[in-house]
C-alpha atoms as a PDB file:
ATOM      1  CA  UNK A   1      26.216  19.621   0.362  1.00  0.00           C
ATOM      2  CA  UNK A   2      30.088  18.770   0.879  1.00  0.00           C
ATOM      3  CA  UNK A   3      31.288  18.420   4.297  1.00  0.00           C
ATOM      4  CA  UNK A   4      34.681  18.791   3.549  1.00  0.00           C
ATOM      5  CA  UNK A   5      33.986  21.946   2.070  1.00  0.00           C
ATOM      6  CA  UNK A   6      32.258  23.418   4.873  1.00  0.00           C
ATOM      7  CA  UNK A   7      35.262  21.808   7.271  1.00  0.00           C
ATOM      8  CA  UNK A   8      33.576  19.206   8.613  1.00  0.00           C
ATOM      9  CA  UNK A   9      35.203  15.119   8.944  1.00  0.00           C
ATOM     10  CA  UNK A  10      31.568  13.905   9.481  1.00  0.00           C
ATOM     11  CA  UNK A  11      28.111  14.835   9.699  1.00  0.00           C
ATOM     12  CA  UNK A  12      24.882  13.013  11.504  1.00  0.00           C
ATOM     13  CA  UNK A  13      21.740  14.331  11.316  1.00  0.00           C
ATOM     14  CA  UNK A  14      18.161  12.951  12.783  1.00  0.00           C
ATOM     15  CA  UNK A  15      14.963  13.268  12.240  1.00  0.00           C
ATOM     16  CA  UNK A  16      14.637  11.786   8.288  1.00  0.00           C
ATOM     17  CA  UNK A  17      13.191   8.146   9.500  1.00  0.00           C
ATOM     18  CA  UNK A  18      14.970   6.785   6.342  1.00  0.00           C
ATOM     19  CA  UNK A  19      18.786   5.961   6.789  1.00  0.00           C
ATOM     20  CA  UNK A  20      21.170   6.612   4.695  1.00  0.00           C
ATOM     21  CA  UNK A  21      24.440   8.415   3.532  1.00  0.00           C
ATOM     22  CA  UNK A  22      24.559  11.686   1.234  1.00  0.00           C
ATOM     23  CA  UNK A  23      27.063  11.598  -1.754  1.00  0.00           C
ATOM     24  CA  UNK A  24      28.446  14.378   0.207  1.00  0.00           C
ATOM     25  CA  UNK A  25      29.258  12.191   3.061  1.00  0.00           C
ATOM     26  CA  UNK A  26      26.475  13.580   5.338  1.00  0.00           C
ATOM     27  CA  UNK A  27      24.618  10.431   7.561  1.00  0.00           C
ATOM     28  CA  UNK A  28      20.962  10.249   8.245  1.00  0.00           C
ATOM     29  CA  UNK A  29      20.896   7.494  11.221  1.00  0.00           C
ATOM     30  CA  UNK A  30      17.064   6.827  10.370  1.00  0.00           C
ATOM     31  CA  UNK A  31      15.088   5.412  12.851  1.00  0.00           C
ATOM     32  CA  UNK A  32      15.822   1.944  14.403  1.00  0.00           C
ATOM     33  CA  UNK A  33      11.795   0.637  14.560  1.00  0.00           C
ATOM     34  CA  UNK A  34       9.053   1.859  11.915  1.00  0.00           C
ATOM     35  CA  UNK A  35       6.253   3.570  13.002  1.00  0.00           C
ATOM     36  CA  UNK A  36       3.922   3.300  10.584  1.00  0.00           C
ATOM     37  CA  UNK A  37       3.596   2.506   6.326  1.00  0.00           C
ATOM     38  CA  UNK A  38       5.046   5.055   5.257  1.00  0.00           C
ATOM     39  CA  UNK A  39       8.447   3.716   6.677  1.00  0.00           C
ATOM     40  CA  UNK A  40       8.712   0.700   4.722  1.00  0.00           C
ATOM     41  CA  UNK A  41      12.268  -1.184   3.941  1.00  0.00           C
ATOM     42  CA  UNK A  42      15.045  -2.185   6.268  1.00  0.00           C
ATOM     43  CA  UNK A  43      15.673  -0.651   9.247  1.00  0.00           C
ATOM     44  CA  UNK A  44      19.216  -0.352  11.340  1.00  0.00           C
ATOM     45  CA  UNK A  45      21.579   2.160  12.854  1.00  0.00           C
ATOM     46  CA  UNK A  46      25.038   4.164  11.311  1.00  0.00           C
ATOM     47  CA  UNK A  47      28.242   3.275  12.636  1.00  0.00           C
ATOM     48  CA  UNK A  48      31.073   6.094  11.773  1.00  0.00           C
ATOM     49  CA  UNK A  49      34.411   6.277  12.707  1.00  0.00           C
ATOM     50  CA  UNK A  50      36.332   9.390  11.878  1.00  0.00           C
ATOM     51  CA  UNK A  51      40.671   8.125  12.448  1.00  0.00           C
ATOM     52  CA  UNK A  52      43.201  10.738  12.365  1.00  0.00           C
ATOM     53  CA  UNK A  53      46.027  10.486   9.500  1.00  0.00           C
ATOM     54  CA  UNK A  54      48.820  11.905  11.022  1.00  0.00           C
ATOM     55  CA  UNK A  55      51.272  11.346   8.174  1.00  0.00           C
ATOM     56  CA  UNK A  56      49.191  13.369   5.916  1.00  0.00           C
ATOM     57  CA  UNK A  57      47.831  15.364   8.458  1.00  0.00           C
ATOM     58  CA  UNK A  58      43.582  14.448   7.390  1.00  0.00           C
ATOM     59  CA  UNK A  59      40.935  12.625   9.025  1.00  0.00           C
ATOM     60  CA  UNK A  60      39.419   9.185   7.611  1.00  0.00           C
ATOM     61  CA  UNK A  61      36.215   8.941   7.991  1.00  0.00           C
ATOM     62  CA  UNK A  62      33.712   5.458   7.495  1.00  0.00           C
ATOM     63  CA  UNK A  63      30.341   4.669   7.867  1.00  0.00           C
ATOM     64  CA  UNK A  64      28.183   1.818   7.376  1.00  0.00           C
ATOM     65  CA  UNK A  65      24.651   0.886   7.837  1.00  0.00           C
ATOM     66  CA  UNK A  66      23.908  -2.000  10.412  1.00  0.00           C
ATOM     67  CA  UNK A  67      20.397  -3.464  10.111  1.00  0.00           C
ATOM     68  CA  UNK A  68      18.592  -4.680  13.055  1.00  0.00           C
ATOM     69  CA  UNK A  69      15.740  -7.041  13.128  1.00  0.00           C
ATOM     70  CA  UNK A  70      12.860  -5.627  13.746  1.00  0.00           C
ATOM     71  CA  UNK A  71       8.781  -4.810  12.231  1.00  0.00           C
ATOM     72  CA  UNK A  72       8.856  -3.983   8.766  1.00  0.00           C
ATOM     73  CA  UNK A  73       5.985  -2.553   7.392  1.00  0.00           C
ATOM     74  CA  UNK A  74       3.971  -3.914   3.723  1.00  0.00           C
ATOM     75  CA  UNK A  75       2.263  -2.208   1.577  1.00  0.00           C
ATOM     76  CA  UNK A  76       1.314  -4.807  -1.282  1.00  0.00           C
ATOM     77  CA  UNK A  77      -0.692  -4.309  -4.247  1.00  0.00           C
ATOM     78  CA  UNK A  78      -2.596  -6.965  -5.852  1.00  0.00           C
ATOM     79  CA  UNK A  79      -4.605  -6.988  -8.943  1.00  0.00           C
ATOM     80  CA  UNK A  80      -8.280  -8.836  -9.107  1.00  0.00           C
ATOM     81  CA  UNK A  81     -10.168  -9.876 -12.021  1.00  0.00           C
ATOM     82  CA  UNK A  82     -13.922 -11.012 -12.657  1.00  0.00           C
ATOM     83  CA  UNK A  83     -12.718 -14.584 -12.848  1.00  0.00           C
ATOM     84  CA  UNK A  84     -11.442 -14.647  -9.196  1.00  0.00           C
ATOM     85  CA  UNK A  85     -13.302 -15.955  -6.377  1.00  0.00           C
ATOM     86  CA  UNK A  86     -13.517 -15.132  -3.413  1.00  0.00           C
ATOM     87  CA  UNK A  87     -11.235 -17.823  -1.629  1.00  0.00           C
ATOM     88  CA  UNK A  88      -8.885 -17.048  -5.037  1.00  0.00           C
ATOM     89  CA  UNK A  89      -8.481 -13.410  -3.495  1.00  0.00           C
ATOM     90  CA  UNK A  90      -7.843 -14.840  -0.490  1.00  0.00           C
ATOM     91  CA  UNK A  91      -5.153 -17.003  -2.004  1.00  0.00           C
ATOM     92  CA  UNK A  92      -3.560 -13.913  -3.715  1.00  0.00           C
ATOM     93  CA  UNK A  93      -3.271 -11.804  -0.011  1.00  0.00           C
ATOM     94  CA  UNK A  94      -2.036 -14.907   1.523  1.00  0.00           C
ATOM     95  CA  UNK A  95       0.521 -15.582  -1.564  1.00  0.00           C
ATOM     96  CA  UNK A  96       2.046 -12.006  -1.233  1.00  0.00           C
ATOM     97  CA  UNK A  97       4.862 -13.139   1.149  1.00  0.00           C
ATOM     98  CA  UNK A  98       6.037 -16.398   2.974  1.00  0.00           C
ATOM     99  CA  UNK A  99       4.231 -17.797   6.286  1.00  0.00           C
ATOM    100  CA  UNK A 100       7.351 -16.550   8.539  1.00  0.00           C
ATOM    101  CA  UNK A 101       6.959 -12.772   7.328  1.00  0.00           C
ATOM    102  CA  UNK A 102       3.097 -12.392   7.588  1.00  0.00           C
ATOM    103  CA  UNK A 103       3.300 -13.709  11.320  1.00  0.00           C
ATOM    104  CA  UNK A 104       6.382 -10.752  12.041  1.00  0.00           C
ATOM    105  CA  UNK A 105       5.138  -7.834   9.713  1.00  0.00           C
ATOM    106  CA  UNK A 106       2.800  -5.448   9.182  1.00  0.00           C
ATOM    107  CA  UNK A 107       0.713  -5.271   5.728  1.00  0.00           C
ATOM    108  CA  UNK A 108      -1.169  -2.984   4.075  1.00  0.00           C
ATOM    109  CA  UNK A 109      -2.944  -4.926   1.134  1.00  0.00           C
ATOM    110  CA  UNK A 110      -4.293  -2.490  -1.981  1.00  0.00           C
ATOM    111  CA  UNK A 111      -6.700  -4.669  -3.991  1.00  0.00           C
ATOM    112  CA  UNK A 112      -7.268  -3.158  -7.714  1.00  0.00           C
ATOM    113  CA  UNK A 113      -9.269  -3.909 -10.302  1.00  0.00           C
ATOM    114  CA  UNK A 114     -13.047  -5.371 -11.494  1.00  0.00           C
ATOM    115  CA  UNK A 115     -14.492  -7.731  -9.224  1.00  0.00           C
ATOM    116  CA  UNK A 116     -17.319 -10.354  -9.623  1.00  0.00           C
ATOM    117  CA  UNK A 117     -20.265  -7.501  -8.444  1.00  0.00           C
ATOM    118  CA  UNK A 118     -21.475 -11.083  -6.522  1.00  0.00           C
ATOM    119  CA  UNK A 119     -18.352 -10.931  -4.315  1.00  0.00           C
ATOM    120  CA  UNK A 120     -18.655  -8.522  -1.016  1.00  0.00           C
ATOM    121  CA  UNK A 121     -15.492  -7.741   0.181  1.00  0.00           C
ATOM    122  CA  UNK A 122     -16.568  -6.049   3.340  1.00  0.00           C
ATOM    123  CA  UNK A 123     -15.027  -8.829   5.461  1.00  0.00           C
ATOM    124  CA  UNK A 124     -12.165  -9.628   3.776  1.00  0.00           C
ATOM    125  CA  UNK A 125      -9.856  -7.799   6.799  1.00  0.00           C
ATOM    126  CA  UNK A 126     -11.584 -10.288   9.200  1.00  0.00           C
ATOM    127  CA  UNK A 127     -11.296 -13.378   6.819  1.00  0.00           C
ATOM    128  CA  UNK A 128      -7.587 -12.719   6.344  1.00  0.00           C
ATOM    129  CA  UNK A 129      -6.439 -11.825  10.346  1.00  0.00           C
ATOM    130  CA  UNK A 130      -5.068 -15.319  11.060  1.00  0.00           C
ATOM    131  CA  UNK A 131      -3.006 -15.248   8.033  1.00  0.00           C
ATOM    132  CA  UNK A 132      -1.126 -12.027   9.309  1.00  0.00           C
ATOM    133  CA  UNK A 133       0.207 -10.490  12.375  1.00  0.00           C
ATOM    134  CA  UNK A 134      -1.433  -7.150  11.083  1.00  0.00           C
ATOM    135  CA  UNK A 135      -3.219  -6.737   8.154  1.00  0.00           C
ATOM    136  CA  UNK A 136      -5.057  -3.689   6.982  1.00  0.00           C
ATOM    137  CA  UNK A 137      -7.307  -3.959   3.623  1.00  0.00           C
ATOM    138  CA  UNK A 138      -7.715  -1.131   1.136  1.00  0.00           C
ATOM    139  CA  UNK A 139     -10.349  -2.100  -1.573  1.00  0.00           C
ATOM    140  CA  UNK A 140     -11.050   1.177  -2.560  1.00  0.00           C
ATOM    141  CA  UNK A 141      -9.126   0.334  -5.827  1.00  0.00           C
ATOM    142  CA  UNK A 142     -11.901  -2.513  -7.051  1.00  0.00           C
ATOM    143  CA  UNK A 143     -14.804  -1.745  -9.512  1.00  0.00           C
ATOM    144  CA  UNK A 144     -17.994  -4.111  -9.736  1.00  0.00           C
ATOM    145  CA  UNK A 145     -17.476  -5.713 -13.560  1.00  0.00           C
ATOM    146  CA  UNK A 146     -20.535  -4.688 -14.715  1.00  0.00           C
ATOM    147  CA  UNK A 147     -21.674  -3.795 -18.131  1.00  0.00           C
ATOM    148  CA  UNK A 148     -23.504  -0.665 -17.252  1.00  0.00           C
ATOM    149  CA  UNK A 149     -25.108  -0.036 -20.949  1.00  0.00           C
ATOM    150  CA  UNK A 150     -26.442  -3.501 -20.741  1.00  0.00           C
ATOM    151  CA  UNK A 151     -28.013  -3.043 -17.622  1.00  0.00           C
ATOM    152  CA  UNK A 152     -29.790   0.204 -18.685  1.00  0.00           C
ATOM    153  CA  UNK A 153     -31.374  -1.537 -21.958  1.00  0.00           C
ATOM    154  CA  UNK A 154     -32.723  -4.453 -20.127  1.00  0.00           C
ATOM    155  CA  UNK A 155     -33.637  -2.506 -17.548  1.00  0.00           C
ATOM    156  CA  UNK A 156     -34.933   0.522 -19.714  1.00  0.00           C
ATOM    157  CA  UNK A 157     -38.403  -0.333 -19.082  1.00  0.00           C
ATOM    158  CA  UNK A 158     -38.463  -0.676 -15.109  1.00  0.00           C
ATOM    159  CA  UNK A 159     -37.353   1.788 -12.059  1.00  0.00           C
ATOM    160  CA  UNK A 160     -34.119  -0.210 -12.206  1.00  0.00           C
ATOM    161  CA  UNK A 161     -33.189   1.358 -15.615  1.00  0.00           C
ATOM    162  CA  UNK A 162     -34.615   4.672 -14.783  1.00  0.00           C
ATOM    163  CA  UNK A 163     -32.976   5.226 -12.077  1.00  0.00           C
ATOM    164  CA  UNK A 164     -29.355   4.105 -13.473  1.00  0.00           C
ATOM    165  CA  UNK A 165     -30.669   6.401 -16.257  1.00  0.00           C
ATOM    166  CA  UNK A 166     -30.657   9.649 -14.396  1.00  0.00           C
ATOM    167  CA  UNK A 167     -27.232   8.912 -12.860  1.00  0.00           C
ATOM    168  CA  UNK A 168     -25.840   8.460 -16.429  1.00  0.00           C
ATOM    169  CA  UNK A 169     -26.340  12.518 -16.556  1.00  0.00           C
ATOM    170  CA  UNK A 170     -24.120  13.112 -14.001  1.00  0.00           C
ATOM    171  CA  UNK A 171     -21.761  15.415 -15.186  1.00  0.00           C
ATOM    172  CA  UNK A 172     -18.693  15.109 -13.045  1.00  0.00           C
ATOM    173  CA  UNK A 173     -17.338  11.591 -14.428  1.00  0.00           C
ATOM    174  CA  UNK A 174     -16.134  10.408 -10.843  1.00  0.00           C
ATOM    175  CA  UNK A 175     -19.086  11.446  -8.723  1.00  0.00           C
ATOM    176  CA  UNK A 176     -21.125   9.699 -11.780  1.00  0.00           C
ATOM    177  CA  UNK A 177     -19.125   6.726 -11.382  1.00  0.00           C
ATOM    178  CA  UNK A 178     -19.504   6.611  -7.812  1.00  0.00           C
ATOM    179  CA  UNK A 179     -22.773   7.060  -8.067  1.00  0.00           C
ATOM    180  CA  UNK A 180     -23.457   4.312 -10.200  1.00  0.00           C
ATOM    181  CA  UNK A 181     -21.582   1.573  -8.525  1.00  0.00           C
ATOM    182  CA  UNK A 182     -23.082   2.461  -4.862  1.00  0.00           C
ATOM    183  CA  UNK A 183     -26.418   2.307  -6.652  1.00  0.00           C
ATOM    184  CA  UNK A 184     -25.833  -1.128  -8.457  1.00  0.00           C
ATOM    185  CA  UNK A 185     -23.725  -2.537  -5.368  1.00  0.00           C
ATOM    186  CA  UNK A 186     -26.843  -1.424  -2.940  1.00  0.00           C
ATOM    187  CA  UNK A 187     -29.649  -3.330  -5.762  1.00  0.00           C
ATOM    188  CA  UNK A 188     -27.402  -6.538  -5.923  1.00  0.00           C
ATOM    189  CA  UNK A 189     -27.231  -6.355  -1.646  1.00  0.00           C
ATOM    190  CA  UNK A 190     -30.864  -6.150  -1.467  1.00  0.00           C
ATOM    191  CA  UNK A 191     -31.616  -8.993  -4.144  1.00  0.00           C
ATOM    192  CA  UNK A 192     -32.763  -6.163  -6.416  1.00  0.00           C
ATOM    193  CA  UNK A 193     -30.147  -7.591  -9.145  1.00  0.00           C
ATOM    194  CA  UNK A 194     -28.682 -10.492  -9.294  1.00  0.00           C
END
């Protein structure tokens, strides 16, 4: 879209949250304050000013962005391994940003990866609110690191084994997977494994 082709010095338009300025010259003002995670980066107000070129008979037109302190909000992704602890995952969400912007923002931390199956992360929101001035915790991304045929042969012999066994022959590979890790994470809860 070219403004000057349609005859227009200057455009503003609202309602994209994101600002920001069109190769065409058309300005998106954003919105001054986030409102939620998927408004993430810098946040501010357009300033334009259209002058009039009377010797060539055209308008001038500027515009800049002017960010404004305010909320930002995080979404950080951080990777676990079987070798981390529990207070070193703790360390990692703590290390993803300095001391000043945990107390001002708002985060979103994404844990990914294989955790010790020993480690329950069900409190890990609560364990990490006085690091943050909001936190939210997503560790739908984390796998127990378990070696699943292993288990089945020493179990093979016991209900254990059987019934990891029948879930093998689940078909669909994500429901199976599913399956298998709510099944092995409820055994190791209830001192079934260890």
């Amino acid at each position: 879209f070219n403004r000057l082709k349609k005859g227009f010095n200057y455009i503003a338009l609202g309602h994209i949250h994101k600002p920001g300025l069109t190769p065409g010259g058309v300005a998106y003002c954003g919105s001054p304050v986030p409102l939620n995670f998927g408004e993430s980066g810098e946040r501010g107000f357009i300033i334009s000013e259209v002058k009039t070129d009377y010797e060539n008979q055209a308008y001038l037109t500027a515009s800049g962005f002017h960010p404004i302190a305010s909320r930002q909000y995080q979404t950080i992704e951080i990777a676990i391994t079987p070798e981390d602890s529990y207070p070193d995952i703790l360390a990692k969400a703590i290390g993803c940003d300095s001391q000043a912007n945990r107390q001002q923002h708002y985060y979103r931390i994404r844990f990914s990866g294989y955790v010790n199956p020993e480690i329950q992360m069900d409190w890990i929101n609560d364990d990490l609110e006085e690091a943050f001035y909001y936190i939210e915790t997503d560790t739908a991304g984390l796998e127990p690191d378990i070696d699943l045929e292993l288990l089945i042969r020493e179990n093979k012999n016991n209900p254990i084994g059987q019934i990891l066994s029948e879930l093998e022959k689940i078909t669909e590979p994500e429901v199976r997977k599913k399956a298998i890790v709510y099944c092995i994470e409820a055994m190791i809860g209830e001192g079934v494994l260890e």
